[in-house]
Each structure stands twice: as C-alpha cells, then as structure tokens.
PDB file of N, CA and C in Angstrom:
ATOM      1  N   UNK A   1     -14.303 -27.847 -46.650  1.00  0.00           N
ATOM      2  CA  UNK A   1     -14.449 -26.502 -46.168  1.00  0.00           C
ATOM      3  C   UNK A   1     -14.958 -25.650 -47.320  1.00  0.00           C
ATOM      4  N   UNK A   2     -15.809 -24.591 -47.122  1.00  0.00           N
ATOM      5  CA  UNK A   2     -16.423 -23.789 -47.906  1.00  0.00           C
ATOM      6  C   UNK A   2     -16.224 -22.235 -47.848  1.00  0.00           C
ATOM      7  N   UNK A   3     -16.379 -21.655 -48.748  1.00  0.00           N
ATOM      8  CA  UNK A   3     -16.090 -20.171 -48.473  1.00  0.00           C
ATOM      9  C   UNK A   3     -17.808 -19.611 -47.972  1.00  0.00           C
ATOM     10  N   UNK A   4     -17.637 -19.040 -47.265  1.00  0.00           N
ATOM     11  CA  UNK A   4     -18.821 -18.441 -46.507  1.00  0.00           C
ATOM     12  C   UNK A   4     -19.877 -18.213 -47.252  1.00  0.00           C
ATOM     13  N   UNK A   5     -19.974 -17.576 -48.538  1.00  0.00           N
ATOM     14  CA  UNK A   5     -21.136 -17.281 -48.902  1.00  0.00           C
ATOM     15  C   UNK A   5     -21.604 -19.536 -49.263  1.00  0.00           C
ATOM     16  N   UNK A   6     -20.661 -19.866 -49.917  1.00  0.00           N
ATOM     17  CA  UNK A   6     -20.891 -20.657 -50.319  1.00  0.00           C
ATOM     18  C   UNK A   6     -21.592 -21.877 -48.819  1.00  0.00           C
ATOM     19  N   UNK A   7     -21.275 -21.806 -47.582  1.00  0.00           N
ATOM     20  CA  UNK A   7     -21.427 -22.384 -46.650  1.00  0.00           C
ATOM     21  C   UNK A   7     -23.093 -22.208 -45.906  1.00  0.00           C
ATOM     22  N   UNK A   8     -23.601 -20.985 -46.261  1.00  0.00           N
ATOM     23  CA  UNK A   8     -24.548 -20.623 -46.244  1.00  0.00           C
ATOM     24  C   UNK A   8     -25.884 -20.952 -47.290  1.00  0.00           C
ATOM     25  N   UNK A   9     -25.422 -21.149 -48.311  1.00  0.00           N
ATOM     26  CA  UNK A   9     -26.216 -21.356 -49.424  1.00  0.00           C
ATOM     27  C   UNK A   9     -26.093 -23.373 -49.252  1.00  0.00           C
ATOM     28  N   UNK A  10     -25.191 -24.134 -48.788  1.00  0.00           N
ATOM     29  CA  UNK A  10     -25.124 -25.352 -48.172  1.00  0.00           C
ATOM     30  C   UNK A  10     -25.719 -25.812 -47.290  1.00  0.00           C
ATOM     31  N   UNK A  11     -26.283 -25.047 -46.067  1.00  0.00           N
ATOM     32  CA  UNK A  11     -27.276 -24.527 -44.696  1.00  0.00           C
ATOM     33  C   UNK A  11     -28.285 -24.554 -45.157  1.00  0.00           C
ATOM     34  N   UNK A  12     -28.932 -23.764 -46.369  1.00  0.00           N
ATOM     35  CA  UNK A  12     -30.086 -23.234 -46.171  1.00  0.00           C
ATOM     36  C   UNK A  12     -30.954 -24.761 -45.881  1.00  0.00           C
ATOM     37  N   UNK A  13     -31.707 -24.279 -45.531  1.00  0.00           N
ATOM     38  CA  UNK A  13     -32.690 -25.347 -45.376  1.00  0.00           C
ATOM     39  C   UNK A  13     -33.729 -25.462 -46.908  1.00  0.00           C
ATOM     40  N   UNK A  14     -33.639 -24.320 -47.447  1.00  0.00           N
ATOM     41  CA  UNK A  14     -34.515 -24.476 -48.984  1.00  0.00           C
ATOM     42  C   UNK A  14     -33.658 -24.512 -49.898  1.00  0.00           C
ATOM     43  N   UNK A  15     -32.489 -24.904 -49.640  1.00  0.00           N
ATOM     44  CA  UNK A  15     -31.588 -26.025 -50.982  1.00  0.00           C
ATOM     45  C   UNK A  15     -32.353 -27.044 -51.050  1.00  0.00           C
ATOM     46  N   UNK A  16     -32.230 -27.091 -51.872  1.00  0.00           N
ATOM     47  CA  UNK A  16     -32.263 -28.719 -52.590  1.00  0.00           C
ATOM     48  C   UNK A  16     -31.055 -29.903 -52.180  1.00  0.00           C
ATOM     49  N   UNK A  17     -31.229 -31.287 -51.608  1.00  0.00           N
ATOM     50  CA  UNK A  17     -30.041 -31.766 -51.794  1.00  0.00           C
ATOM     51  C   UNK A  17     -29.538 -31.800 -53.016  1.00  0.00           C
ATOM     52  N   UNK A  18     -29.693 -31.748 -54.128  1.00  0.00           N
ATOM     53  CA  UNK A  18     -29.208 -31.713 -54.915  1.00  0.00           C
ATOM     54  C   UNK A  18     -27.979 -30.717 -55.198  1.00  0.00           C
ATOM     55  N   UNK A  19     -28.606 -28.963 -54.947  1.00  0.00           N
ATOM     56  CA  UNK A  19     -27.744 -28.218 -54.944  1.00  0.00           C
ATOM     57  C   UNK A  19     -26.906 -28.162 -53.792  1.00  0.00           C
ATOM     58  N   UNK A  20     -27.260 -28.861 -52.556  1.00  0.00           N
ATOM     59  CA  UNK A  20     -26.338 -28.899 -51.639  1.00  0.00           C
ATOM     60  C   UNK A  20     -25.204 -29.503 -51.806  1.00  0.00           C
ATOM     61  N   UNK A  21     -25.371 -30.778 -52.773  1.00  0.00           N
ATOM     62  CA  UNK A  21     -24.592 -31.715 -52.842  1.00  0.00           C
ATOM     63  C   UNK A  21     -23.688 -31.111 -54.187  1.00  0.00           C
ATOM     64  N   UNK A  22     -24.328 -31.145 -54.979  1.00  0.00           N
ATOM     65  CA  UNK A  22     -23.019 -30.077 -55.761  1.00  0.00           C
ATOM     66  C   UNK A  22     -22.578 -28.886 -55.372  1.00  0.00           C
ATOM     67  N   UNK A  23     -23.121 -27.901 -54.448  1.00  0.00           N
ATOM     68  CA  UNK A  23     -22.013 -27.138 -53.608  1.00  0.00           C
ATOM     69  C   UNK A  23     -20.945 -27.610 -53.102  1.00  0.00           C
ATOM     70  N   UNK A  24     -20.968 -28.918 -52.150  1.00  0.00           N
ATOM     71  CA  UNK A  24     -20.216 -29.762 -51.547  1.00  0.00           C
ATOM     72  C   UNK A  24     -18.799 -30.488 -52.827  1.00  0.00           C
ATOM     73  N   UNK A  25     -19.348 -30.730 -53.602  1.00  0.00           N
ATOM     74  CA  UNK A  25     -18.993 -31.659 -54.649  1.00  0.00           C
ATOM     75  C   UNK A  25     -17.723 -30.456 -55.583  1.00  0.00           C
ATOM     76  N   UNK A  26     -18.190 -29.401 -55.546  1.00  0.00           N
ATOM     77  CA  UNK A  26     -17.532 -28.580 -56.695  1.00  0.00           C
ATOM     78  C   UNK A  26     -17.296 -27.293 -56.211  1.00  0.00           C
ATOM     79  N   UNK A  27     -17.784 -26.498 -54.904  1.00  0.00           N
ATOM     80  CA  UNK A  27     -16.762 -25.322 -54.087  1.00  0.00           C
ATOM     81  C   UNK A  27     -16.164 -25.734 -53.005  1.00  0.00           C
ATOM     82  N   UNK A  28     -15.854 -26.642 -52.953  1.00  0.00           N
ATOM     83  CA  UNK A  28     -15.278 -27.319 -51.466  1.00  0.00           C
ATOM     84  C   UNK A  28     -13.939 -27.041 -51.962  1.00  0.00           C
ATOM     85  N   UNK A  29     -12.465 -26.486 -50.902  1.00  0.00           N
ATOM     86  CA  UNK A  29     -11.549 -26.357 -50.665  1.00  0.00           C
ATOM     87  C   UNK A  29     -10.737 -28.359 -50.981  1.00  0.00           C
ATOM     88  N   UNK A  30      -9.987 -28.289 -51.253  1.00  0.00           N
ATOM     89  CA  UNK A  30      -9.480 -29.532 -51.926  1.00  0.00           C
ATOM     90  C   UNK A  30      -8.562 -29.989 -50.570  1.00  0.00           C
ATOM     91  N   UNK A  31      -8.719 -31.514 -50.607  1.00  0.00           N
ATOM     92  CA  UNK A  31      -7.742 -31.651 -48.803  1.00  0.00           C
ATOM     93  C   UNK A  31      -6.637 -31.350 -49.221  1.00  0.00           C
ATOM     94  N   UNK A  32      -6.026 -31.068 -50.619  1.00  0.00           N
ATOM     95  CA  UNK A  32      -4.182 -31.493 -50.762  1.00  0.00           C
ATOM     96  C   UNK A  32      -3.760 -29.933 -50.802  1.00  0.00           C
ATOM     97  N   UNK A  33      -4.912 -28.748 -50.100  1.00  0.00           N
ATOM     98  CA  UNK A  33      -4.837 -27.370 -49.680  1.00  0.00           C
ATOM     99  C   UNK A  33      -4.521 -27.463 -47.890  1.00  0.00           C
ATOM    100  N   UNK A  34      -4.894 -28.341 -47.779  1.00  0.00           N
ATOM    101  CA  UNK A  34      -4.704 -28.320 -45.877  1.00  0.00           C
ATOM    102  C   UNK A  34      -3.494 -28.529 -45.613  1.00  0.00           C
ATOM    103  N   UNK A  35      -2.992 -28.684 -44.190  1.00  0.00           N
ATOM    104  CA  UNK A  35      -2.049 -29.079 -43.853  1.00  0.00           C
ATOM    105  C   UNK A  35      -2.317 -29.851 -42.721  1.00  0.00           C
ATOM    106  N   UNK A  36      -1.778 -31.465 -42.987  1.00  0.00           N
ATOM    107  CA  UNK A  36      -2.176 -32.176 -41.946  1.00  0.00           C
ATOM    108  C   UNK A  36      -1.284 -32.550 -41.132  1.00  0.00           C
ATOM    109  N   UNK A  37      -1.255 -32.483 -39.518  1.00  0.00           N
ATOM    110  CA  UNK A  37      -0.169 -33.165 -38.809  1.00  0.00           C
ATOM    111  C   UNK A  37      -1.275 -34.270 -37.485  1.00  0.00           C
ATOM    112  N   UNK A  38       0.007 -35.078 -36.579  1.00  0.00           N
ATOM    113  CA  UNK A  38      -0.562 -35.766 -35.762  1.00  0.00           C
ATOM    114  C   UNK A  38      -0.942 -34.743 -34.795  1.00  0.00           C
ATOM    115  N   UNK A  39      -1.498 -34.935 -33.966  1.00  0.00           N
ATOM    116  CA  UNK A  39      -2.063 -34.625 -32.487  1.00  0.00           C
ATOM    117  C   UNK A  39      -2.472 -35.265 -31.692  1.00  0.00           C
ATOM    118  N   UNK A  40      -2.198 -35.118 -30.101  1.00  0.00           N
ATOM    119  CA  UNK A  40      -2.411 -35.734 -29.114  1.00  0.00           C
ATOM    120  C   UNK A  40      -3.518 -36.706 -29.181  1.00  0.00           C
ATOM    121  N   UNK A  41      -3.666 -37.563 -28.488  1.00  0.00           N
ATOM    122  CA  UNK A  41      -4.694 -38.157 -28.334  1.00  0.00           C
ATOM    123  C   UNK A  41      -5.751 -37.372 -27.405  1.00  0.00           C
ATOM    124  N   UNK A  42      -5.436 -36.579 -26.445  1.00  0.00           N
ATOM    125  CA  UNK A  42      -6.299 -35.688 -25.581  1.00  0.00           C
ATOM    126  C   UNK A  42      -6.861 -35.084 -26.600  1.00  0.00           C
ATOM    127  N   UNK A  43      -6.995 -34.598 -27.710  1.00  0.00           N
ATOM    128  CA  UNK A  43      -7.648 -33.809 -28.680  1.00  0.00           C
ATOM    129  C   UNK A  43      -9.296 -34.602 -28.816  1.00  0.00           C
ATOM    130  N   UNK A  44      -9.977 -33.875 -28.663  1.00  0.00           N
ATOM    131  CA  UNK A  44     -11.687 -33.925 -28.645  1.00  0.00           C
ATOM    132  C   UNK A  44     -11.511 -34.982 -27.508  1.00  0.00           C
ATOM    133  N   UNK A  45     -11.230 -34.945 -26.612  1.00  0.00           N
ATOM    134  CA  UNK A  45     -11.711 -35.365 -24.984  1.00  0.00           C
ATOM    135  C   UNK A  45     -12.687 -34.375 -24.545  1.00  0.00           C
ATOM    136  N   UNK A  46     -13.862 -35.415 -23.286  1.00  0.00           N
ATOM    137  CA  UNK A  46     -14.556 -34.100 -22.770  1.00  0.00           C
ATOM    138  C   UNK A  46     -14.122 -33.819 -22.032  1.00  0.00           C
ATOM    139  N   UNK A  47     -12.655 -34.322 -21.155  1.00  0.00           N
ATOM    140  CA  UNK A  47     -11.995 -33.894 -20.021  1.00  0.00           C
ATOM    141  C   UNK A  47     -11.706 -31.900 -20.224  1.00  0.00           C
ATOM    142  N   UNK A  48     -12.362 -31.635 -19.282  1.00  0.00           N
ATOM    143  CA  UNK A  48     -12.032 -30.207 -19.438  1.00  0.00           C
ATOM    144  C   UNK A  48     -10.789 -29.451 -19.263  1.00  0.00           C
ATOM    145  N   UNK A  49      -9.527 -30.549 -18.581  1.00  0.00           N
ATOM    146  CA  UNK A  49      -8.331 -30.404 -18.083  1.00  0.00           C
ATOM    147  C   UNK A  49      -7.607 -30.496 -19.863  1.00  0.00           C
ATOM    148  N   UNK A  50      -8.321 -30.976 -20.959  1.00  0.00           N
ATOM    149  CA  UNK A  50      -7.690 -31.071 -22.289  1.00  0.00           C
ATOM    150  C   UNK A  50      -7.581 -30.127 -23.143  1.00  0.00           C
ATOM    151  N   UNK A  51      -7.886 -29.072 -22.535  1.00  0.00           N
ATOM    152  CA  UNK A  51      -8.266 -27.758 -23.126  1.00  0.00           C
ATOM    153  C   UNK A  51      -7.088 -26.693 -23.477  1.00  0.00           C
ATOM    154  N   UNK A  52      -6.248 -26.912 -24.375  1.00  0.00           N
ATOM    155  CA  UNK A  52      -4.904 -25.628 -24.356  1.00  0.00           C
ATOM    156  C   UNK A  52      -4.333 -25.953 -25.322  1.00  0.00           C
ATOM    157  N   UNK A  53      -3.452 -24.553 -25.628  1.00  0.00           N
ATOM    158  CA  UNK A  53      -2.956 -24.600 -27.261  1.00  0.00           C
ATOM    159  C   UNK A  53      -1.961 -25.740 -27.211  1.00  0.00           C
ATOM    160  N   UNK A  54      -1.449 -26.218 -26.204  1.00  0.00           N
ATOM    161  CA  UNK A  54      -0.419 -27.150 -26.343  1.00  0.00           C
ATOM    162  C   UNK A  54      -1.055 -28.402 -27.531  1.00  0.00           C
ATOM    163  N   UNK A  55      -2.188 -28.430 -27.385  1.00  0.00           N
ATOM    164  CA  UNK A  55      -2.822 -29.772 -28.451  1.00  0.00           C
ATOM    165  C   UNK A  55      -3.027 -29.541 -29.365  1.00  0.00           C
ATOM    166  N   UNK A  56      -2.446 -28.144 -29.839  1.00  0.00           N
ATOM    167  CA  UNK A  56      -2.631 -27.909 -31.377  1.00  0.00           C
ATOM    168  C   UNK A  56      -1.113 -28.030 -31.571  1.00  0.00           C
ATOM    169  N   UNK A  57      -0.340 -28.272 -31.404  1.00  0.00           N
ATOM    170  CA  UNK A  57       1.157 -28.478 -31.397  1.00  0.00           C
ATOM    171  C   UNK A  57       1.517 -29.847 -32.278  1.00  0.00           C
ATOM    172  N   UNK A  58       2.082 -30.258 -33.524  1.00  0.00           N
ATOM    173  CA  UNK A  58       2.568 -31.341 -34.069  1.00  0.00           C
ATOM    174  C   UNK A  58       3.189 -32.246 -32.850  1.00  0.00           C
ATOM    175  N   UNK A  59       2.733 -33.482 -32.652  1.00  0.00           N
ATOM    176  CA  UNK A  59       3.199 -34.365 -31.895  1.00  0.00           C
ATOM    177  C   UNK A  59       4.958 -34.257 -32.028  1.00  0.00           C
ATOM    178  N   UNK A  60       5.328 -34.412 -33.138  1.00  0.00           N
ATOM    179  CA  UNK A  60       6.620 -34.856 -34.226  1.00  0.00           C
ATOM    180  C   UNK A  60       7.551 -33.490 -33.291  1.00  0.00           C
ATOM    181  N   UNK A  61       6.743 -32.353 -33.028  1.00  0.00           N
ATOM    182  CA  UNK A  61       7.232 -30.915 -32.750  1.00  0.00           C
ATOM    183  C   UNK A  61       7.547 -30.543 -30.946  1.00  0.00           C
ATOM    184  N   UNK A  62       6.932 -31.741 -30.502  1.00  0.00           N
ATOM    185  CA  UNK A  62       7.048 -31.296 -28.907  1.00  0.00           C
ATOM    186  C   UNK A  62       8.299 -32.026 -28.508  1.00  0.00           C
ATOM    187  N   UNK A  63       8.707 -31.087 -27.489  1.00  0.00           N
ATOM    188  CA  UNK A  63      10.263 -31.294 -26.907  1.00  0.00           C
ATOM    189  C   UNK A  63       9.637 -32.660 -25.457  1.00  0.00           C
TER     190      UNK A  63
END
C-alpha cells in the first residue's frame, strides 16, 4: 500500500519501471503495519448474494 501522492507517481504511465519499482520497493507501507484476520470463504465471490459487512467480520469473531 502507498500513500497517495506516492501511488500516483507508481501509475504514471511516464515512470520508468525502474522508478516504479523503487517506489514499490522503499514507500510501500510494511505488512507487519496491517492487521490480518481469516474471512469467509464467500469473500471475492461473484455471487451477488455475498455482498455485506458480515464478511468483513473475523471468522474466529462470529457467534
């Protein structure tokens, strides 16, 4: 993940891979900043019935 200006300047189409790739490489948000939990397996279905905050809910967390 990138901070916006920085996400934009990653986009452009007249970067360089080069500078894209050290944008990527050296302003990128670090994963051990996230917070990761499980989630449903319905999560990225194209079933349109999969659609609700319930699937953002920690598996570990539902009653």
């Amino acid at each position: 993940m990138l901070e916006p200006e920085d996400a934009l300047r990653w986009m452009d189409p007249d970067s360089s891979i080069e500078e894209a790739a050290y944008i990527a490489q050296t302003r990128s948000i670090p994963t051990e900043e996230f917070v990761w939990w499980k989630v449903d397996r319905a999560v990225n279905r194209v079933d349109p019935n999969n659609n609700g905050k319930h699937l953002l809910e920690p598996i570990s967390d539902r009653a």
